[in-house]
PDB file of N, CA and C in Angstrom:
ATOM      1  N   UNK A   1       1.360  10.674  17.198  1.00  0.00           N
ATOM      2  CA  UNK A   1       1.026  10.633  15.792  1.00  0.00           C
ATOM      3  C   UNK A   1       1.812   9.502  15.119  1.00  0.00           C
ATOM      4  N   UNK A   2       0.906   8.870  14.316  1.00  0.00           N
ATOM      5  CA  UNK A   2       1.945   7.737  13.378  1.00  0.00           C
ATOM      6  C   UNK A   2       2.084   8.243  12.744  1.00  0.00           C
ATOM      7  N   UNK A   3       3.955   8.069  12.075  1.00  0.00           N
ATOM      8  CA  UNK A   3       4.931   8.682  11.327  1.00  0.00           C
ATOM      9  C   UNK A   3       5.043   7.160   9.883  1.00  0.00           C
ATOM     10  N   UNK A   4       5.314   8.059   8.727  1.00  0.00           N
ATOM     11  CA  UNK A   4       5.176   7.061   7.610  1.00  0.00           C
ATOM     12  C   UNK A   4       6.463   6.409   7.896  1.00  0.00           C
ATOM     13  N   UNK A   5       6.567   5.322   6.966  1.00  0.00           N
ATOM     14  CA  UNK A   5       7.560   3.999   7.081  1.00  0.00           C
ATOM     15  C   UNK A   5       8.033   3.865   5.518  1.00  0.00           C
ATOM     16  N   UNK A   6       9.212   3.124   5.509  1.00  0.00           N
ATOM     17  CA  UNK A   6       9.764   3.083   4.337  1.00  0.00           C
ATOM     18  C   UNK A   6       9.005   1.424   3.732  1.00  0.00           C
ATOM     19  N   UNK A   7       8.212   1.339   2.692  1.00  0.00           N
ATOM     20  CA  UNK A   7       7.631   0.297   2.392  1.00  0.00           C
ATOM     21  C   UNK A   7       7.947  -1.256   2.361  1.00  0.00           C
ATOM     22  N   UNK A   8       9.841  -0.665   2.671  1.00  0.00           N
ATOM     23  CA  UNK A   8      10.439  -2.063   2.510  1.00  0.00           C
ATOM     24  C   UNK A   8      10.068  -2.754   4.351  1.00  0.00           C
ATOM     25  N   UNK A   9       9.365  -2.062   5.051  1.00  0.00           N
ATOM     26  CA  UNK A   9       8.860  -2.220   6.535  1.00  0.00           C
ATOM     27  C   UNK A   9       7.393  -3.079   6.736  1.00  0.00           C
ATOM     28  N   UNK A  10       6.803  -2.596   5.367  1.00  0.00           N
ATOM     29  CA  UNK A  10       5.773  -2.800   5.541  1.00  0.00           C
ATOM     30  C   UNK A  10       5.064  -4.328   5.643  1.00  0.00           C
ATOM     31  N   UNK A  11       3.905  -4.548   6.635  1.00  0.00           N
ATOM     32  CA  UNK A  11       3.591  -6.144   6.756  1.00  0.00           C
ATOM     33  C   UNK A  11       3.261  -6.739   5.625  1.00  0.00           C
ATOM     34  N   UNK A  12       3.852  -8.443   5.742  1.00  0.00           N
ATOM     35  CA  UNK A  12       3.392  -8.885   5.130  1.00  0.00           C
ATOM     36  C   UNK A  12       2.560 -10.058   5.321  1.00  0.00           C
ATOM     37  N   UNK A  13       2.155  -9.915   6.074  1.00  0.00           N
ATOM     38  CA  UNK A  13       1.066 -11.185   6.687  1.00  0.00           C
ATOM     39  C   UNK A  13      -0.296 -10.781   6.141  1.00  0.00           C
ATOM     40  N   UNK A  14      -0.545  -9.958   5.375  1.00  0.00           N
ATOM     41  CA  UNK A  14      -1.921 -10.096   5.079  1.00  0.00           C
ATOM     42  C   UNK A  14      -2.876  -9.032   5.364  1.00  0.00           C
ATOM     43  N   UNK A  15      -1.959  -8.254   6.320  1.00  0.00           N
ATOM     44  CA  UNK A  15      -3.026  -7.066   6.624  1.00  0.00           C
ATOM     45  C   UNK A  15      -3.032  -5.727   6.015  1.00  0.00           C
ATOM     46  N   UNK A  16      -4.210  -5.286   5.911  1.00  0.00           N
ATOM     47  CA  UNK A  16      -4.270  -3.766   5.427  1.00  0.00           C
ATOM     48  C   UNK A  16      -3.683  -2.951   5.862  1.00  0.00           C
ATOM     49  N   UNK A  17      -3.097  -2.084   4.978  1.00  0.00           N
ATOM     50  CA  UNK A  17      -2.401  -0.721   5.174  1.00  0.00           C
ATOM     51  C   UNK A  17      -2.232   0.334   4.619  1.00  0.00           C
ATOM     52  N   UNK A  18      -2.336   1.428   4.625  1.00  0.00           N
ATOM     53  CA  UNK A  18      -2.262   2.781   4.383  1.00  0.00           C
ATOM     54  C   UNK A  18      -1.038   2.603   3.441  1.00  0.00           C
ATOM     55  N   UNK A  19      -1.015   3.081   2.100  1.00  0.00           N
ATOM     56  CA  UNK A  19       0.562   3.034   0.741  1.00  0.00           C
ATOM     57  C   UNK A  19       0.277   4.275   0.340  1.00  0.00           C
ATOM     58  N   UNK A  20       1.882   4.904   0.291  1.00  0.00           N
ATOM     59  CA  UNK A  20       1.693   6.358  -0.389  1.00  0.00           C
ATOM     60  C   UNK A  20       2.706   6.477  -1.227  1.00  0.00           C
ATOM     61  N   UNK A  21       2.770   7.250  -2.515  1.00  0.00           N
ATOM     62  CA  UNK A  21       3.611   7.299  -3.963  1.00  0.00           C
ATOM     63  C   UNK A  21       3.951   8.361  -4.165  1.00  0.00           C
ATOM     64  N   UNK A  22       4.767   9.387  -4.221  1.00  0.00           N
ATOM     65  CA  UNK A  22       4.787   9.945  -5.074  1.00  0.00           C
ATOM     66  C   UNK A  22       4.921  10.487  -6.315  1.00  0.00           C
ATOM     67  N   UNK A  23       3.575  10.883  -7.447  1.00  0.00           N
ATOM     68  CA  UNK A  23       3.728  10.089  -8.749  1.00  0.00           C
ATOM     69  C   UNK A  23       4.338  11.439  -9.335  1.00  0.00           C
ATOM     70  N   UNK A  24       4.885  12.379  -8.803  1.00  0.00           N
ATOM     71  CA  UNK A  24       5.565  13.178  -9.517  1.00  0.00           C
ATOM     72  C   UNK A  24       4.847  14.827 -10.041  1.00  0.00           C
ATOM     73  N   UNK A  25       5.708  15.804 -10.687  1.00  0.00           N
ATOM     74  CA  UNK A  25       4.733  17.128 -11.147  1.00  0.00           C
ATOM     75  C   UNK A  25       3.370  16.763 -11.519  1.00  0.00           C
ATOM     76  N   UNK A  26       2.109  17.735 -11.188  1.00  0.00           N
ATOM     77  CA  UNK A  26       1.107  17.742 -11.491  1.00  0.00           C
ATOM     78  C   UNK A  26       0.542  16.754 -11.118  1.00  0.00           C
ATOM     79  N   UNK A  27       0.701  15.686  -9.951  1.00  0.00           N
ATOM     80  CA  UNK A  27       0.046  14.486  -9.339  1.00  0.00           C
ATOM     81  C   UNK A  27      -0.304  14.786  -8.054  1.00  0.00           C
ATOM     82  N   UNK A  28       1.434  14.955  -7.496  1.00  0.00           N
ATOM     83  CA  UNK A  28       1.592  14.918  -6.030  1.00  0.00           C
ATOM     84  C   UNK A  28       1.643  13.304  -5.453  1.00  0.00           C
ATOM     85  N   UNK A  29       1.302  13.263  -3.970  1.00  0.00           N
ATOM     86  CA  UNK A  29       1.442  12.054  -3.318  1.00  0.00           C
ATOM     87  C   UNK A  29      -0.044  11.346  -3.387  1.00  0.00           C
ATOM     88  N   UNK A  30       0.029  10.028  -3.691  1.00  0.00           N
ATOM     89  CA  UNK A  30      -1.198   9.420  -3.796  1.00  0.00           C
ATOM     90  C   UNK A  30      -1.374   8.528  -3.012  1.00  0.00           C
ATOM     91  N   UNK A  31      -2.422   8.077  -2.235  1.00  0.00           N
ATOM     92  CA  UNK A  31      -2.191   7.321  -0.729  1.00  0.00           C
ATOM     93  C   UNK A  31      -3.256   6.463  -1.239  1.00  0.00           C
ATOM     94  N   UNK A  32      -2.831   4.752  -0.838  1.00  0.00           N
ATOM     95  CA  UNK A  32      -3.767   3.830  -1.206  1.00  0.00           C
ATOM     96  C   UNK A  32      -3.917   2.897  -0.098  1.00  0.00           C
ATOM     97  N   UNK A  33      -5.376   2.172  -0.029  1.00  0.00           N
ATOM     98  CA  UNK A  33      -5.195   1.178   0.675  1.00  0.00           C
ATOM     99  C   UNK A  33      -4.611  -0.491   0.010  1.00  0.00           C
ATOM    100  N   UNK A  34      -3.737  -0.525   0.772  1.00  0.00           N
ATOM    101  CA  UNK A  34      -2.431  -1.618   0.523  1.00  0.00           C
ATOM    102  C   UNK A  34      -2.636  -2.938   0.941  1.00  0.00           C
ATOM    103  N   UNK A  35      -2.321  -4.138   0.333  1.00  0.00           N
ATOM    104  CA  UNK A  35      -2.525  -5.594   1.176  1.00  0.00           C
ATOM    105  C   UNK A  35      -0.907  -6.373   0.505  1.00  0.00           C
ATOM    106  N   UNK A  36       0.010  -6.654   0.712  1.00  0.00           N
ATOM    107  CA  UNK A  36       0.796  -7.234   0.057  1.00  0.00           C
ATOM    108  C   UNK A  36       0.285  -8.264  -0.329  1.00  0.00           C
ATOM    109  N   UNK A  37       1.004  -8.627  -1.473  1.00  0.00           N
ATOM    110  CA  UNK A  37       0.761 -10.196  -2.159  1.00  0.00           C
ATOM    111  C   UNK A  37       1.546 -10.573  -3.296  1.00  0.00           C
ATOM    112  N   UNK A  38       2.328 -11.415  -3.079  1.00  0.00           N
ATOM    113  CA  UNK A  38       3.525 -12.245  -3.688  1.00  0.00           C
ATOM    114  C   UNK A  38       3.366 -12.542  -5.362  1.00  0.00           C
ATOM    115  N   UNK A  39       3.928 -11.896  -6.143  1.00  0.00           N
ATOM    116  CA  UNK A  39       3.474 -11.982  -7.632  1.00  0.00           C
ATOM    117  C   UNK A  39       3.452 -13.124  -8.146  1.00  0.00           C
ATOM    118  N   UNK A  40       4.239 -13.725  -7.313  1.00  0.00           N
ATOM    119  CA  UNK A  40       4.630 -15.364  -7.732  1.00  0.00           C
ATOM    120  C   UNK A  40       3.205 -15.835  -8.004  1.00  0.00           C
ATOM    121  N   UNK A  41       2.239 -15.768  -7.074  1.00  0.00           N
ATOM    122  CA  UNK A  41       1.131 -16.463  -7.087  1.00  0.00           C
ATOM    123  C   UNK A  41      -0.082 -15.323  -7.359  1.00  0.00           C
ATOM    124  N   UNK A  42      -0.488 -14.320  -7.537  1.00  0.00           N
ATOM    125  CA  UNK A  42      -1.279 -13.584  -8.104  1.00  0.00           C
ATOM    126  C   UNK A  42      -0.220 -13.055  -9.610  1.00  0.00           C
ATOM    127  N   UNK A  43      -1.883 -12.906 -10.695  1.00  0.00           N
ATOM    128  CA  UNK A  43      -1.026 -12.136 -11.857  1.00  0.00           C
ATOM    129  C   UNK A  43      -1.796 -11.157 -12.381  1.00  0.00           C
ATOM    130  N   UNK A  44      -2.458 -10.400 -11.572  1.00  0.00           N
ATOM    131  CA  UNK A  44      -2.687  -9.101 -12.170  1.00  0.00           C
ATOM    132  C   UNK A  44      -3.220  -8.621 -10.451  1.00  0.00           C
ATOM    133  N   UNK A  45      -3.899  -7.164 -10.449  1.00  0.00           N
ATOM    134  CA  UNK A  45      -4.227  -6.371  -9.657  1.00  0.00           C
ATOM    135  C   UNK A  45      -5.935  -6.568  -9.497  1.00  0.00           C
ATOM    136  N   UNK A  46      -6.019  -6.847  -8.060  1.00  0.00           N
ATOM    137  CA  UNK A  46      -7.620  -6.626  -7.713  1.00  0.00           C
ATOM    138  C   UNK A  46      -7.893  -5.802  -6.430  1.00  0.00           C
ATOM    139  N   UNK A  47      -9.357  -5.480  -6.720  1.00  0.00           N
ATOM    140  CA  UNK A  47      -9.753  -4.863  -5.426  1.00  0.00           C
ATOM    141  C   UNK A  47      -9.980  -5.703  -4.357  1.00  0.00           C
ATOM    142  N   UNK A  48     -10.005  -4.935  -3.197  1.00  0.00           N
ATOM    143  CA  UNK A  48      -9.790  -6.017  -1.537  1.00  0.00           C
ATOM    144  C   UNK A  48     -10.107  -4.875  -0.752  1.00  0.00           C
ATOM    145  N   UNK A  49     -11.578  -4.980  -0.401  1.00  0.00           N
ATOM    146  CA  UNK A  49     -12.222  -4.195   0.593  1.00  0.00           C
ATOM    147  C   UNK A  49     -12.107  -2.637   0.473  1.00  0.00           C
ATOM    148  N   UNK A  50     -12.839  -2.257  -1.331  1.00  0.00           N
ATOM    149  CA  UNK A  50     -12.104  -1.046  -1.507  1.00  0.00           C
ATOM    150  C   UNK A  50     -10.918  -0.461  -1.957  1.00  0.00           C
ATOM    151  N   UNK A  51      -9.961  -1.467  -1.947  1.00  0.00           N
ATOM    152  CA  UNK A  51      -8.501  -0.711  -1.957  1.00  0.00           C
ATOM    153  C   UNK A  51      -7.887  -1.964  -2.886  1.00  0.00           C
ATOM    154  N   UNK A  52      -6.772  -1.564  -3.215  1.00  0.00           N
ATOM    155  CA  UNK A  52      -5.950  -1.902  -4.068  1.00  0.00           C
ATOM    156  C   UNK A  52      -4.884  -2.997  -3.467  1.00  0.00           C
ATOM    157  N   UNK A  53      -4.500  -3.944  -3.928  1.00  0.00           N
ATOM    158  CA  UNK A  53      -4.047  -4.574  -3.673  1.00  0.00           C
ATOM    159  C   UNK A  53      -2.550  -4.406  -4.656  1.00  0.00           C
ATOM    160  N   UNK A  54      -1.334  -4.148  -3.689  1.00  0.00           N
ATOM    161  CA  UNK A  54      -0.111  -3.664  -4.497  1.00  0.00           C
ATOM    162  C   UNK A  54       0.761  -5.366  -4.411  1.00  0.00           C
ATOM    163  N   UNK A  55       1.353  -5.927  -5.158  1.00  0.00           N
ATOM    164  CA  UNK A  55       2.606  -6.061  -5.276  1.00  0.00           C
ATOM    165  C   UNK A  55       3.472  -5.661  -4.890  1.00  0.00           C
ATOM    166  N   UNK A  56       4.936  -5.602  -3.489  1.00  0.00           N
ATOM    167  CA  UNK A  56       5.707  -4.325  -3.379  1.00  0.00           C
ATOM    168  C   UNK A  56       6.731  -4.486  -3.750  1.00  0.00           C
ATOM    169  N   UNK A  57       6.696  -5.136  -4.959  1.00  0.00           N
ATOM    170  CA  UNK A  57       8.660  -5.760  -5.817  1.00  0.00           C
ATOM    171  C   UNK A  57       8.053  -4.909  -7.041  1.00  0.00           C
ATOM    172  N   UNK A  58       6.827  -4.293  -7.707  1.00  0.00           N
ATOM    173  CA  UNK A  58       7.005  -3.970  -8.785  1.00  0.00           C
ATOM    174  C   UNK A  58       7.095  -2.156  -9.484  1.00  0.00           C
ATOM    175  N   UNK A  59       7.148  -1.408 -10.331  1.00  0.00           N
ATOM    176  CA  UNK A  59       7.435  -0.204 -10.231  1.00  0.00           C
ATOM    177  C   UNK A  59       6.331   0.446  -9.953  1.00  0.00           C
ATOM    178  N   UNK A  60       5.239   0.437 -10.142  1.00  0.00           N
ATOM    179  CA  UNK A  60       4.368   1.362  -9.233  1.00  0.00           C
ATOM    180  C   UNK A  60       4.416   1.252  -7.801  1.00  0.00           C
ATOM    181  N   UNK A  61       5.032   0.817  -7.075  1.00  0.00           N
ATOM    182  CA  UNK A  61       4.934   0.238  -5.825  1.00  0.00           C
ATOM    183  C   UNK A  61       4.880   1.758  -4.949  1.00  0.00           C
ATOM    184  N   UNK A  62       3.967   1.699  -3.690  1.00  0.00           N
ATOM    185  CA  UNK A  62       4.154   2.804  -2.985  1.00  0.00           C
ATOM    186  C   UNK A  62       5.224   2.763  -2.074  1.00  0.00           C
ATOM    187  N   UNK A  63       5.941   3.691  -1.888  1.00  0.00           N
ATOM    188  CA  UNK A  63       7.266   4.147  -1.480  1.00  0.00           C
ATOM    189  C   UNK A  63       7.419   4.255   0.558  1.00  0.00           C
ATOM    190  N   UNK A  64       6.224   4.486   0.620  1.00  0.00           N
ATOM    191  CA  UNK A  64       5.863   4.640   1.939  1.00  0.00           C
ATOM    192  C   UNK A  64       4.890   3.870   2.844  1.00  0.00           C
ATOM    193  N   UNK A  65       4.377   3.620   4.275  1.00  0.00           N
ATOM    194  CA  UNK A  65       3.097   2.815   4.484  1.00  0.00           C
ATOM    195  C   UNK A  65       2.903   3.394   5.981  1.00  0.00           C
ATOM    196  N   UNK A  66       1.732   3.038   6.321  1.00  0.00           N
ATOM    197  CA  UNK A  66       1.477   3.326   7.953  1.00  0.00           C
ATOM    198  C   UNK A  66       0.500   2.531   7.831  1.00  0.00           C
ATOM    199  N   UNK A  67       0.079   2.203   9.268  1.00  0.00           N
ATOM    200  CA  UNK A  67      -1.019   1.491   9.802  1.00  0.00           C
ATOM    201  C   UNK A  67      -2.627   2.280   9.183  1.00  0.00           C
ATOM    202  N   UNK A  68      -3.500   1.408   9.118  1.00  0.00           N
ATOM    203  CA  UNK A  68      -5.034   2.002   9.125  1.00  0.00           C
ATOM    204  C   UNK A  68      -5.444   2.096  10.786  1.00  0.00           C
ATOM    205  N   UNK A  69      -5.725   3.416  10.781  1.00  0.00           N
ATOM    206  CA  UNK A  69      -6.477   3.938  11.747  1.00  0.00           C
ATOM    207  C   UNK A  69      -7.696   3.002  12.349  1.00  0.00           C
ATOM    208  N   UNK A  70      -8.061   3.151  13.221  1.00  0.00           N
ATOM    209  CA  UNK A  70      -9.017   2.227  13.979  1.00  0.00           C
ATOM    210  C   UNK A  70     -10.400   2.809  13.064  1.00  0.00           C
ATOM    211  N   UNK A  71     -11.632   1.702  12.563  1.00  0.00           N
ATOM    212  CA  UNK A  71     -12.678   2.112  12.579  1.00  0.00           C
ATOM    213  C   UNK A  71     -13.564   2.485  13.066  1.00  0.00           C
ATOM    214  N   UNK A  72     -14.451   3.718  12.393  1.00  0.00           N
ATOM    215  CA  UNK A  72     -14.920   4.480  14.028  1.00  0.00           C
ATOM    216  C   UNK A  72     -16.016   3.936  14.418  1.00  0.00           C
ATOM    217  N   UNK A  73     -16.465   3.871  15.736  1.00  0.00           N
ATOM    218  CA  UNK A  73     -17.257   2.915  17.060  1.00  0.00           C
ATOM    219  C   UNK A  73     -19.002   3.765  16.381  1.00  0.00           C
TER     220      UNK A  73
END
């Protein structure tokens, strides 16, 4: 079984990944699909194949990450 990772682990070359938050009472943990990208050169948030594209220097940042599962055949 893949075990979560502390986000400061997480790749940064470009590839997709599984991000999880926890946003606190009455939320719980919220799991996103993740792409890093350097604020320096993006300035706001877009979608990327579905999923969210995080920043991981800023305060929403997800706390956790794992690999995406293989797509199924």
């Amino acid at each position: 079984m893949i075990e979560w990772k502390p986000i400061e682990t997480a790749p940064k070359d470009g590839k997709l990944f599984l991000g999880a938050k926890n946003l606190g009472v009455g939320y719980g943990w919220h799991r996103y699909i993740c792409l890093y990208r350097d604020p320096r050169f993006w300035s706001n948030w877009s979608l990327a194949e579905g999923g969210v594209l995080y920043p991981l220097n800023e305060k929403n940042t997800p706390s956790h990450w794992m690999p995406l599962p293989e797509p199924p055949k």
